[in-house]
PDB file of N, CA and C in Angstrom:
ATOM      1  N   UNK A   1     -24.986  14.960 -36.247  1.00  0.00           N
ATOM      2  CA  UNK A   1     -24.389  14.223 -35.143  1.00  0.00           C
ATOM      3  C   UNK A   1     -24.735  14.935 -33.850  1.00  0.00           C
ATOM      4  N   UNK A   2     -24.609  14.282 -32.807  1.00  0.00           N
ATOM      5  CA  UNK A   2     -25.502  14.957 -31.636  1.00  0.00           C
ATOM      6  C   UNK A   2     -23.809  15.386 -30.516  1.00  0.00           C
ATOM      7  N   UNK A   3     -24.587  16.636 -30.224  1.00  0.00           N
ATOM      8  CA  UNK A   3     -23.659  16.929 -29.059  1.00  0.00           C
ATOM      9  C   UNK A   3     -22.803  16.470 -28.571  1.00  0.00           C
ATOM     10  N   UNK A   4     -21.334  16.545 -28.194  1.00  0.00           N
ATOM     11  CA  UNK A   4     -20.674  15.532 -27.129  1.00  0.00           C
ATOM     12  C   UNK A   4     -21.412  15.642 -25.951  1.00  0.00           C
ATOM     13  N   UNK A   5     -21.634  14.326 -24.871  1.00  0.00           N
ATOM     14  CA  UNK A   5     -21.891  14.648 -23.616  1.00  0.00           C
ATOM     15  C   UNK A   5     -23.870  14.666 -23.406  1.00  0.00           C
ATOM     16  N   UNK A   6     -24.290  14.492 -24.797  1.00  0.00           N
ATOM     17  CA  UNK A   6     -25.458  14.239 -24.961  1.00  0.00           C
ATOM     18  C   UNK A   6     -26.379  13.314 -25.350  1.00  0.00           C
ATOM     19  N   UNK A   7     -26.158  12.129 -24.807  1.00  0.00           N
ATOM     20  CA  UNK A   7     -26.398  10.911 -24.574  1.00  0.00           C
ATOM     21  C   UNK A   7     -25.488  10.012 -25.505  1.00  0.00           C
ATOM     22  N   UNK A   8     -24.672  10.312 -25.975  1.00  0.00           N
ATOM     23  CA  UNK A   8     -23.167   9.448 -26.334  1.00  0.00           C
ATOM     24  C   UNK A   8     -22.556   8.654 -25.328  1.00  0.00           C
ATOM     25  N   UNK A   9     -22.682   7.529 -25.656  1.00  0.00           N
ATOM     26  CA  UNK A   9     -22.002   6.402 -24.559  1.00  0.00           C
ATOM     27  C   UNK A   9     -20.760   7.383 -24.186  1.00  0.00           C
ATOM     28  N   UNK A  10     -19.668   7.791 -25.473  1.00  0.00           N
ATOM     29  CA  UNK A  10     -18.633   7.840 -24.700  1.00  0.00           C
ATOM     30  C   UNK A  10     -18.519   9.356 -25.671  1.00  0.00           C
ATOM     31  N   UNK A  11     -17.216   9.922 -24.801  1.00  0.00           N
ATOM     32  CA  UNK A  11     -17.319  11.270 -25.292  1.00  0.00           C
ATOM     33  C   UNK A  11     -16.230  10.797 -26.572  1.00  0.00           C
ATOM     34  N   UNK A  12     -16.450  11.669 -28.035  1.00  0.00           N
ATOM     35  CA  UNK A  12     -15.825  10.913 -29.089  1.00  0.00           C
ATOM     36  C   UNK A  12     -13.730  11.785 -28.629  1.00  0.00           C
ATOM     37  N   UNK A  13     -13.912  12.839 -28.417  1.00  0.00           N
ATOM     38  CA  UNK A  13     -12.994  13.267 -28.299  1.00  0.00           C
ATOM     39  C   UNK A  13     -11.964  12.774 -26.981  1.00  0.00           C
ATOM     40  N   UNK A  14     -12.385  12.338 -26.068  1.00  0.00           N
ATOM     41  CA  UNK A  14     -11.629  12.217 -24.731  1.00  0.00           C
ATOM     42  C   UNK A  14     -11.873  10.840 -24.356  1.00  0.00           C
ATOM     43  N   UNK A  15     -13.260  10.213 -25.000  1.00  0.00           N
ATOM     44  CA  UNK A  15     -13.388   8.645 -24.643  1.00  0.00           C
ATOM     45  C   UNK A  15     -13.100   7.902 -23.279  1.00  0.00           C
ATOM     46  N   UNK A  16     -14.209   9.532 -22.811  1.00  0.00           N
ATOM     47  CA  UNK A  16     -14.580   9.126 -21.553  1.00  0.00           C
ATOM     48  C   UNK A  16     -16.418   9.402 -21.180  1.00  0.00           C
ATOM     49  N   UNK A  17     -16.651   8.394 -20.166  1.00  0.00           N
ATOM     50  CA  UNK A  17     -18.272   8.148 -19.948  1.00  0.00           C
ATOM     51  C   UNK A  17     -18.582   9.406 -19.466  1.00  0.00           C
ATOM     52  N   UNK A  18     -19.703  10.169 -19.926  1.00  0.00           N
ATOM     53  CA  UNK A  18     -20.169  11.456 -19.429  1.00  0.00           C
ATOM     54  C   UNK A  18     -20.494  11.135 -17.905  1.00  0.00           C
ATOM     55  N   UNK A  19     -21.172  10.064 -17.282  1.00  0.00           N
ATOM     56  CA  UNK A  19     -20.583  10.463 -15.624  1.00  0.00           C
ATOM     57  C   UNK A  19     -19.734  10.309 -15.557  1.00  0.00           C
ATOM     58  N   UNK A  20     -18.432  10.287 -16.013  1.00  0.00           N
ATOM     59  CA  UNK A  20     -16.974  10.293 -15.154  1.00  0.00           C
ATOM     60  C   UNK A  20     -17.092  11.623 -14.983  1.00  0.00           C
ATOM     61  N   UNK A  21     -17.968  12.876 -15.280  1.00  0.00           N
ATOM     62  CA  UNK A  21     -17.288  13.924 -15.212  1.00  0.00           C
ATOM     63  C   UNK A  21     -16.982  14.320 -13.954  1.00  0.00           C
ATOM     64  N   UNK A  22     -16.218  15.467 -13.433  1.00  0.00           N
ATOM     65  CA  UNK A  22     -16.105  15.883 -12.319  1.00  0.00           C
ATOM     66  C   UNK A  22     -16.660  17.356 -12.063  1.00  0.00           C
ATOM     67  N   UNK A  23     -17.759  17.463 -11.326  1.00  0.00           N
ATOM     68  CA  UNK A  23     -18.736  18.434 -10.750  1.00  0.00           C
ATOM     69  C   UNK A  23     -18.103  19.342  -9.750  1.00  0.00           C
ATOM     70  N   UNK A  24     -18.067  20.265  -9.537  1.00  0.00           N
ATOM     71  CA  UNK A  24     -18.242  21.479  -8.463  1.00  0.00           C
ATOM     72  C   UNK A  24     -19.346  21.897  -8.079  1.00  0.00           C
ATOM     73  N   UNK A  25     -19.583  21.231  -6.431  1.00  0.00           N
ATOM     74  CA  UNK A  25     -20.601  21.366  -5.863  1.00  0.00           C
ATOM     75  C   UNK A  25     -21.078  23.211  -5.644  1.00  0.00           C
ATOM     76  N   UNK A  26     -20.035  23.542  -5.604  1.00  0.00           N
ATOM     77  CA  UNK A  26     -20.439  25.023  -5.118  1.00  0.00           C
ATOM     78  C   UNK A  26     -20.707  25.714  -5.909  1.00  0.00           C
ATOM     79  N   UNK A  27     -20.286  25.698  -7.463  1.00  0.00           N
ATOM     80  CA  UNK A  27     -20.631  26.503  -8.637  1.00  0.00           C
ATOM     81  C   UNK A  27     -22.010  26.245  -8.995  1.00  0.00           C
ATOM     82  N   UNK A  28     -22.249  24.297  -9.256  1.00  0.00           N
ATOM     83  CA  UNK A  28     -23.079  24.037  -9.893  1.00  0.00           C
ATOM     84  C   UNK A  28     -24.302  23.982  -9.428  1.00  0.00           C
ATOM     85  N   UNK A  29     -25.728  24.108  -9.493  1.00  0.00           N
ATOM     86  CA  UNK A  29     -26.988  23.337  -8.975  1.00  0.00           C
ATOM     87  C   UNK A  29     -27.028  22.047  -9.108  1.00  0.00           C
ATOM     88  N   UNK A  30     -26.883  21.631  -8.034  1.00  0.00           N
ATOM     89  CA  UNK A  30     -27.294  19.737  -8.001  1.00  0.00           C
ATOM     90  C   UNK A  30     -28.311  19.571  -7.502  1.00  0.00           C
ATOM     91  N   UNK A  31     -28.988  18.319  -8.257  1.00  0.00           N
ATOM     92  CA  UNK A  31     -30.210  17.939  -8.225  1.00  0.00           C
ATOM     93  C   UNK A  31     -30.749  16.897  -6.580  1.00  0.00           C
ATOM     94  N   UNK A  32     -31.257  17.142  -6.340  1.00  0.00           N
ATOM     95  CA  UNK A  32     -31.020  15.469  -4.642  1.00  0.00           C
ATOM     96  C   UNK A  32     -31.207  14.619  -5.174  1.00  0.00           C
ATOM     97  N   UNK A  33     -30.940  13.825  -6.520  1.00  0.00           N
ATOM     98  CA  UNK A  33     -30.766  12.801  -6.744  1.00  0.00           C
ATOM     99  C   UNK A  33     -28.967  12.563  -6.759  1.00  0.00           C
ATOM    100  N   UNK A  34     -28.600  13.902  -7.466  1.00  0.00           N
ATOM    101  CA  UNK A  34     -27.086  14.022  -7.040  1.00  0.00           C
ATOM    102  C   UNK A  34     -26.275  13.945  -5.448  1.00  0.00           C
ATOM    103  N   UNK A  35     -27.527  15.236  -5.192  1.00  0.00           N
ATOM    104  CA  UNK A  35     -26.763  15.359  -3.944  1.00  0.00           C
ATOM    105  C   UNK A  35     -26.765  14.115  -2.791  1.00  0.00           C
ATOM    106  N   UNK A  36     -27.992  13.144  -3.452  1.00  0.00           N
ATOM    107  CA  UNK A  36     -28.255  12.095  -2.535  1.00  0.00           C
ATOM    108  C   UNK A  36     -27.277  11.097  -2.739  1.00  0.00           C
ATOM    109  N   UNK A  37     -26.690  11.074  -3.839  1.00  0.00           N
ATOM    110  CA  UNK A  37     -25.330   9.998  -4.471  1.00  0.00           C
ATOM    111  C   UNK A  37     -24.292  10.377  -4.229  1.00  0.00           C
ATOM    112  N   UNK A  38     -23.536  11.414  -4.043  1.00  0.00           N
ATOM    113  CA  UNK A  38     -22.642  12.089  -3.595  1.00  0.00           C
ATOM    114  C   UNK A  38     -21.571  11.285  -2.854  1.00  0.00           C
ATOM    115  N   UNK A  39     -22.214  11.362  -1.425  1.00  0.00           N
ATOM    116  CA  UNK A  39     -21.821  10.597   0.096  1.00  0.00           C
ATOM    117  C   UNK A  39     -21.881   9.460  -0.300  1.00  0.00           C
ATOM    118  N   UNK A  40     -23.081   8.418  -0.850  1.00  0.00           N
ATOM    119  CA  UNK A  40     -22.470   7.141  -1.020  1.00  0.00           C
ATOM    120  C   UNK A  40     -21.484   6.906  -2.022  1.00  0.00           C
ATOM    121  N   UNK A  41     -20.888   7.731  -2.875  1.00  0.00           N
ATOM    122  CA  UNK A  41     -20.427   7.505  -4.024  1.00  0.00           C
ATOM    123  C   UNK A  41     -18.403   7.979  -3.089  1.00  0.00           C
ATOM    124  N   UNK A  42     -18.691   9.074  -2.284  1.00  0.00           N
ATOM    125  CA  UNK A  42     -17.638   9.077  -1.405  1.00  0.00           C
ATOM    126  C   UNK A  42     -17.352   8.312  -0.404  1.00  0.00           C
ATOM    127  N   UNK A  43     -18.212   7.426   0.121  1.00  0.00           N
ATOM    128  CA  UNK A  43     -18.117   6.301   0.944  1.00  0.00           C
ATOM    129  C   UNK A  43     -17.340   5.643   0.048  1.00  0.00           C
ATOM    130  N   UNK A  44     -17.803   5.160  -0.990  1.00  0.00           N
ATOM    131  CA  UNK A  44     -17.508   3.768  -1.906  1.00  0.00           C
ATOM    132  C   UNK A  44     -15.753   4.294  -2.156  1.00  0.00           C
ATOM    133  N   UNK A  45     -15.639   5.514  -2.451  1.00  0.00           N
ATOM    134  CA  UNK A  45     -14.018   5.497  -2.907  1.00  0.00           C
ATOM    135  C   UNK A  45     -13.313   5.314  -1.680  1.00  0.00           C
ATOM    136  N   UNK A  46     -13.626   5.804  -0.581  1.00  0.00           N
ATOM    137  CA  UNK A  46     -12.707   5.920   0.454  1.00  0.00           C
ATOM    138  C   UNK A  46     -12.701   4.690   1.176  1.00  0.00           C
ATOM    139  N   UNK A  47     -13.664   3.658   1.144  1.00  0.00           N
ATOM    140  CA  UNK A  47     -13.507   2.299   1.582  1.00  0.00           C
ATOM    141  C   UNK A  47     -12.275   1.726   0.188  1.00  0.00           C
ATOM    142  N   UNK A  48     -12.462   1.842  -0.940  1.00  0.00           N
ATOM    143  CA  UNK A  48     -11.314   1.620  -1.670  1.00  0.00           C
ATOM    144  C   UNK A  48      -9.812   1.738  -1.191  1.00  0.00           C
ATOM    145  N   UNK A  49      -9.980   3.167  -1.205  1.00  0.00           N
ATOM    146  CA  UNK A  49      -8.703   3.656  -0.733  1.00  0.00           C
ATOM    147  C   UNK A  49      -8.258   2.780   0.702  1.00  0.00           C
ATOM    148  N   UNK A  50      -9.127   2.595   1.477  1.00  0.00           N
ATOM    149  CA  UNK A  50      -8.813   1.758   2.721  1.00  0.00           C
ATOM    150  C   UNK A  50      -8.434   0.793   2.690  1.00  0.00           C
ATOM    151  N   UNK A  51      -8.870  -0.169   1.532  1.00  0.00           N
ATOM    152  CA  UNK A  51      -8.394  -1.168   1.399  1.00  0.00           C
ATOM    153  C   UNK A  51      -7.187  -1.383   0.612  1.00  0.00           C
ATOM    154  N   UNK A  52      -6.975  -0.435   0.061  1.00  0.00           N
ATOM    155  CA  UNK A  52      -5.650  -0.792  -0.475  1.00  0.00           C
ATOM    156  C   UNK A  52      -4.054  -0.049   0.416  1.00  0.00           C
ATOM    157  N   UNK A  53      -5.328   0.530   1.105  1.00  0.00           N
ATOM    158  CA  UNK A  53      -3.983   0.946   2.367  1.00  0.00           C
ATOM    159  C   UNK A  53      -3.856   0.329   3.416  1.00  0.00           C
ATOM    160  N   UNK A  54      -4.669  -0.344   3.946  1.00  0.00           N
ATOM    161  CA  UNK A  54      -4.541  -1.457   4.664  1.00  0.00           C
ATOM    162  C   UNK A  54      -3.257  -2.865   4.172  1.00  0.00           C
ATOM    163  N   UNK A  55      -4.108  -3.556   3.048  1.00  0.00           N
ATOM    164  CA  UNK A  55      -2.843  -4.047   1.977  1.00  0.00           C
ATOM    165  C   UNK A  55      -1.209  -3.773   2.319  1.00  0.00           C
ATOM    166  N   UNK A  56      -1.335  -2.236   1.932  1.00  0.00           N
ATOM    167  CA  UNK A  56       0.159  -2.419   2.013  1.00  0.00           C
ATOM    168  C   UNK A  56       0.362  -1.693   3.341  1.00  0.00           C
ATOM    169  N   UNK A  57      -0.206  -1.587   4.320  1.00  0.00           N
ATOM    170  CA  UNK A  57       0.296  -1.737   5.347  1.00  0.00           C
ATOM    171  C   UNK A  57       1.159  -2.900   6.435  1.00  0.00           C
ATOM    172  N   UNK A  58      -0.205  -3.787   6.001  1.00  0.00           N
ATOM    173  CA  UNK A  58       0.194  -5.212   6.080  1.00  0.00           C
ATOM    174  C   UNK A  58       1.247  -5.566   5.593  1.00  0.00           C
ATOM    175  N   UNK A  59       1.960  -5.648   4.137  1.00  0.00           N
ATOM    176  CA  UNK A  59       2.545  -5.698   3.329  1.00  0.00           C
ATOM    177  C   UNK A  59       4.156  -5.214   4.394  1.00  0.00           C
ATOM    178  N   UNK A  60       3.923  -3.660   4.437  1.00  0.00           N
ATOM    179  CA  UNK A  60       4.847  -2.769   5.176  1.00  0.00           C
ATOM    180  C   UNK A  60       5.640  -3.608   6.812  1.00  0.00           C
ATOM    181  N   UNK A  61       4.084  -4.075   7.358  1.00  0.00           N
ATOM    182  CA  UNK A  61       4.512  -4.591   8.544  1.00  0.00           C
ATOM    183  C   UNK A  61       5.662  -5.677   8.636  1.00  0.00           C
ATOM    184  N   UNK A  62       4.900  -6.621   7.581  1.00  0.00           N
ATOM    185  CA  UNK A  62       5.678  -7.777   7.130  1.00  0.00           C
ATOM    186  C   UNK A  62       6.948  -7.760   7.166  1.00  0.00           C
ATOM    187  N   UNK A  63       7.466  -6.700   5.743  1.00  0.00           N
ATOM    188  CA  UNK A  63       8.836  -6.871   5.339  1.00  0.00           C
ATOM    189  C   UNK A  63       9.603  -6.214   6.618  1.00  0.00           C
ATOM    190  N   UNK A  64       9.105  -5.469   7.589  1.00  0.00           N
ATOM    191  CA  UNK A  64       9.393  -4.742   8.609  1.00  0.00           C
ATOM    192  C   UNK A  64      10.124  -5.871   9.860  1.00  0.00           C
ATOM    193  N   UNK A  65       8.745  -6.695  10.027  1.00  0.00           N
ATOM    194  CA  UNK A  65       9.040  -7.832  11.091  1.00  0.00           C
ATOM    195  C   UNK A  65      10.208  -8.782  10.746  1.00  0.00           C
ATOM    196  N   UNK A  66      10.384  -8.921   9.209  1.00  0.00           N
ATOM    197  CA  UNK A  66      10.720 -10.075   8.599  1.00  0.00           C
ATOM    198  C   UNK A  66      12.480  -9.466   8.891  1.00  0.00           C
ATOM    199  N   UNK A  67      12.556  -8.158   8.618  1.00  0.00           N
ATOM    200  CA  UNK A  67      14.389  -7.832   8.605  1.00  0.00           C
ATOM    201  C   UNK A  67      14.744  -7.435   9.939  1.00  0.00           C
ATOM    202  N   UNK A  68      13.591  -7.530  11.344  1.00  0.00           N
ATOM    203  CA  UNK A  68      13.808  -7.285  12.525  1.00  0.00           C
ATOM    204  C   UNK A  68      14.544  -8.776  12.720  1.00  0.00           C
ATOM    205  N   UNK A  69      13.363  -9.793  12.396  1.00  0.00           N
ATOM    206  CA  UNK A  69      13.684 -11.372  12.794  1.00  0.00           C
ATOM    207  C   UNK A  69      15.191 -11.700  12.081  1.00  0.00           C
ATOM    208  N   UNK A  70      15.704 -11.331  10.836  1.00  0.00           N
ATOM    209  CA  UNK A  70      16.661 -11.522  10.482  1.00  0.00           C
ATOM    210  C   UNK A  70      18.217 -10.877  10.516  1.00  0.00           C
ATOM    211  N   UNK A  71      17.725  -9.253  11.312  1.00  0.00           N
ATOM    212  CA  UNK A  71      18.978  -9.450  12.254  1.00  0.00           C
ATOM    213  C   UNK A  71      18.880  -9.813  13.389  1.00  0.00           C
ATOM    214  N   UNK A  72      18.080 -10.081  14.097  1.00  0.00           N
ATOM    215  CA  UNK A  72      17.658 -11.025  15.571  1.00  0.00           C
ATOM    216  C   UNK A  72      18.378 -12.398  15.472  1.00  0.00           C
ATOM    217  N   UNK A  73      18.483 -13.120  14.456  1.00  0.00           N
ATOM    218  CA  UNK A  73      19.008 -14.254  14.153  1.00  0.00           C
ATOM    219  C   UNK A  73      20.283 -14.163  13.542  1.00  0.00           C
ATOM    220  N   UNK A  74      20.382 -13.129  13.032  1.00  0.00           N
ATOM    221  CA  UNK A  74      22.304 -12.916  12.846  1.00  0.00           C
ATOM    222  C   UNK A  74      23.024 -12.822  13.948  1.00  0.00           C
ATOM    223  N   UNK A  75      22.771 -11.447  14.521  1.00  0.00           N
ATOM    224  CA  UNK A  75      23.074 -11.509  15.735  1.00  0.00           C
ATOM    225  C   UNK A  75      23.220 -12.743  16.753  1.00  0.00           C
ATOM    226  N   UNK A  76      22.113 -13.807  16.779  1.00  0.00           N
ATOM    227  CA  UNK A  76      22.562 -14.626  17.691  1.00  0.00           C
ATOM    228  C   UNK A  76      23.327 -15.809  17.192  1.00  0.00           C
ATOM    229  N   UNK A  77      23.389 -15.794  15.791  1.00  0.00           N
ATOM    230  CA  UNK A  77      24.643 -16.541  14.484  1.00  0.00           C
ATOM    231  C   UNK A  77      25.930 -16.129  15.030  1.00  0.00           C
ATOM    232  N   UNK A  78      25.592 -15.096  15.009  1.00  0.00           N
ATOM    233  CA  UNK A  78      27.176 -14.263  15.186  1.00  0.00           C
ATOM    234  C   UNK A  78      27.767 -14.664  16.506  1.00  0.00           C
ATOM    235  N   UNK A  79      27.020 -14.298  17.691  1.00  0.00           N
ATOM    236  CA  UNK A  79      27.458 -14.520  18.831  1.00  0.00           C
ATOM    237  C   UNK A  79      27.916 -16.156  19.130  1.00  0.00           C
ATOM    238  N   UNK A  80      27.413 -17.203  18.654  1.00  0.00           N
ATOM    239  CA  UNK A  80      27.811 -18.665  18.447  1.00  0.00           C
ATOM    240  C   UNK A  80      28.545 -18.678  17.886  1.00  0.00           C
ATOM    241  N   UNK A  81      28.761 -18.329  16.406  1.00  0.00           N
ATOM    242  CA  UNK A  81      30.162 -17.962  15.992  1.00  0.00           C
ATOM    243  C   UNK A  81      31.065 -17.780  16.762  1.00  0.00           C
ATOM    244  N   UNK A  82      31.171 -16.477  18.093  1.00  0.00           N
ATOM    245  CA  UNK A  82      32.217 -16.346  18.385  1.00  0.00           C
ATOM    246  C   UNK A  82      32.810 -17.222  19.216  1.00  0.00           C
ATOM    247  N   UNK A  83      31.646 -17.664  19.990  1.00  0.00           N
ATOM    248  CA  UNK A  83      31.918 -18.523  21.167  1.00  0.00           C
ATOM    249  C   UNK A  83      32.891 -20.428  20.285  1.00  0.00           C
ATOM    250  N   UNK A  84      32.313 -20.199  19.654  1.00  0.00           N
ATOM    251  CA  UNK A  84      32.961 -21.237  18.831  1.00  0.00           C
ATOM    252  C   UNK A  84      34.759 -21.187  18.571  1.00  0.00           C
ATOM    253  N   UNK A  85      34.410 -19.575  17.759  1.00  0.00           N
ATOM    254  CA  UNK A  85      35.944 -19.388  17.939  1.00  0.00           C
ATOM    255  C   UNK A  85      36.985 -19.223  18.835  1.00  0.00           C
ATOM    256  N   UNK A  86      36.425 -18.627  19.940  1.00  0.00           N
ATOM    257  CA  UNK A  86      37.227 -18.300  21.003  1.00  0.00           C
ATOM    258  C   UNK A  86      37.283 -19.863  21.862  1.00  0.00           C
ATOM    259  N   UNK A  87      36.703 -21.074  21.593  1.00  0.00           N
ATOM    260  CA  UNK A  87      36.814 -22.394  21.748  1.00  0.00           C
ATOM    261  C   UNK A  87      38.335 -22.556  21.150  1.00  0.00           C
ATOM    262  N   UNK A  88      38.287 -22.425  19.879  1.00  0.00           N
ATOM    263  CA  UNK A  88      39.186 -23.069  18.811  1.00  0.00           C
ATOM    264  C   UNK A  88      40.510 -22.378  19.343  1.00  0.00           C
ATOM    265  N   UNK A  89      40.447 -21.187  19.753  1.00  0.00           N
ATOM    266  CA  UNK A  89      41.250 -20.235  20.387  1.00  0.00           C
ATOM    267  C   UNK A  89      42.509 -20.815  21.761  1.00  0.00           C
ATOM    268  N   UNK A  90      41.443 -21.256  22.642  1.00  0.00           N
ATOM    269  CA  UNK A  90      41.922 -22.078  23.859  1.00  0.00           C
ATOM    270  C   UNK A  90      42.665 -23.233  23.561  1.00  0.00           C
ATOM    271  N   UNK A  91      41.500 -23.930  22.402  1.00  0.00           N
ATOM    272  CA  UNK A  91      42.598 -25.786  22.057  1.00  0.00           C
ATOM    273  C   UNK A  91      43.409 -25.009  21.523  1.00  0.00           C
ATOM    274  N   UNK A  92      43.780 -23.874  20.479  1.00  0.00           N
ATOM    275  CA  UNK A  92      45.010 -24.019  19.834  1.00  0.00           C
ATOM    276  C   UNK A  92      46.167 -23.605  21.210  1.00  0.00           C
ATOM    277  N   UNK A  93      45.711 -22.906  21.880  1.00  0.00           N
ATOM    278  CA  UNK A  93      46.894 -22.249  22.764  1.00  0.00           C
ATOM    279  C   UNK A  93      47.147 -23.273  23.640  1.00  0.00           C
ATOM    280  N   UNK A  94      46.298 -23.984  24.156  1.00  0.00           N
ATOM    281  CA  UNK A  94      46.607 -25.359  25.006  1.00  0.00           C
ATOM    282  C   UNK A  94      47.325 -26.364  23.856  1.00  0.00           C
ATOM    283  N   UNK A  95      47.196 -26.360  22.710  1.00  0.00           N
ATOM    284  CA  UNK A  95      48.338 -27.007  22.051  1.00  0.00           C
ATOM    285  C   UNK A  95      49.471 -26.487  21.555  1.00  0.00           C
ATOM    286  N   UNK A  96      49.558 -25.305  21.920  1.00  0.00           N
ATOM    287  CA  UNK A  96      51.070 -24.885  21.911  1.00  0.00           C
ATOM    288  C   UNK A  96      51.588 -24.807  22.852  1.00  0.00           C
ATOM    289  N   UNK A  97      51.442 -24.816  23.719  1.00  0.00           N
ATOM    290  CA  UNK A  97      51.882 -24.699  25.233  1.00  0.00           C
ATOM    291  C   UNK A  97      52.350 -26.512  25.664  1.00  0.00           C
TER     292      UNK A  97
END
């Protein structure tokens, strides 16, 4: 049986793809086919990451705006409310009087 990590689709023990591995640039010699993949391969995650932080930023803003607007609108519930009551307030005292 051949090596783990030596042209085995997947590693039998960890059943993971031999490029998933993770390299140390500073220990190891990399080849410039590596070193040339590197940066685009760190581009590609960090546009990921962007986009899913963007997402829930958006996301963030939303529920943010959404409980500003909904005490914005209590508040002005409330204040009609009162004015209402302090209506009901006057007819009752003008009908006791």
């Amino acid at each position: 049986m051949a090596a783990s990590g030596a042209g085995d689709p997947l590693d039998a023990k960890r059943g993971e793809a031999p490029f998933a591995q993770l390299i140390d640039p500073t220990r190891e010699k990399q080849t410039p086919e590596q070193l040339h993949s590197m940066p685009r391969t760190q581009l590609a995650q960090w546009q990921e990451v962007l986009q899913r932080r963007q997402t829930r930023n958006i996301v963030t803003c939303l529920g943010i705006g959404a409980l500003v607007l909904a005490i914005y609108g209590y508040t002005f519930y409330s204040i009609s409310q009162e004015r209402f009551l302090d209506e009901l307030e006057d007819e009752a005292k003008v009908a006791r009087a």
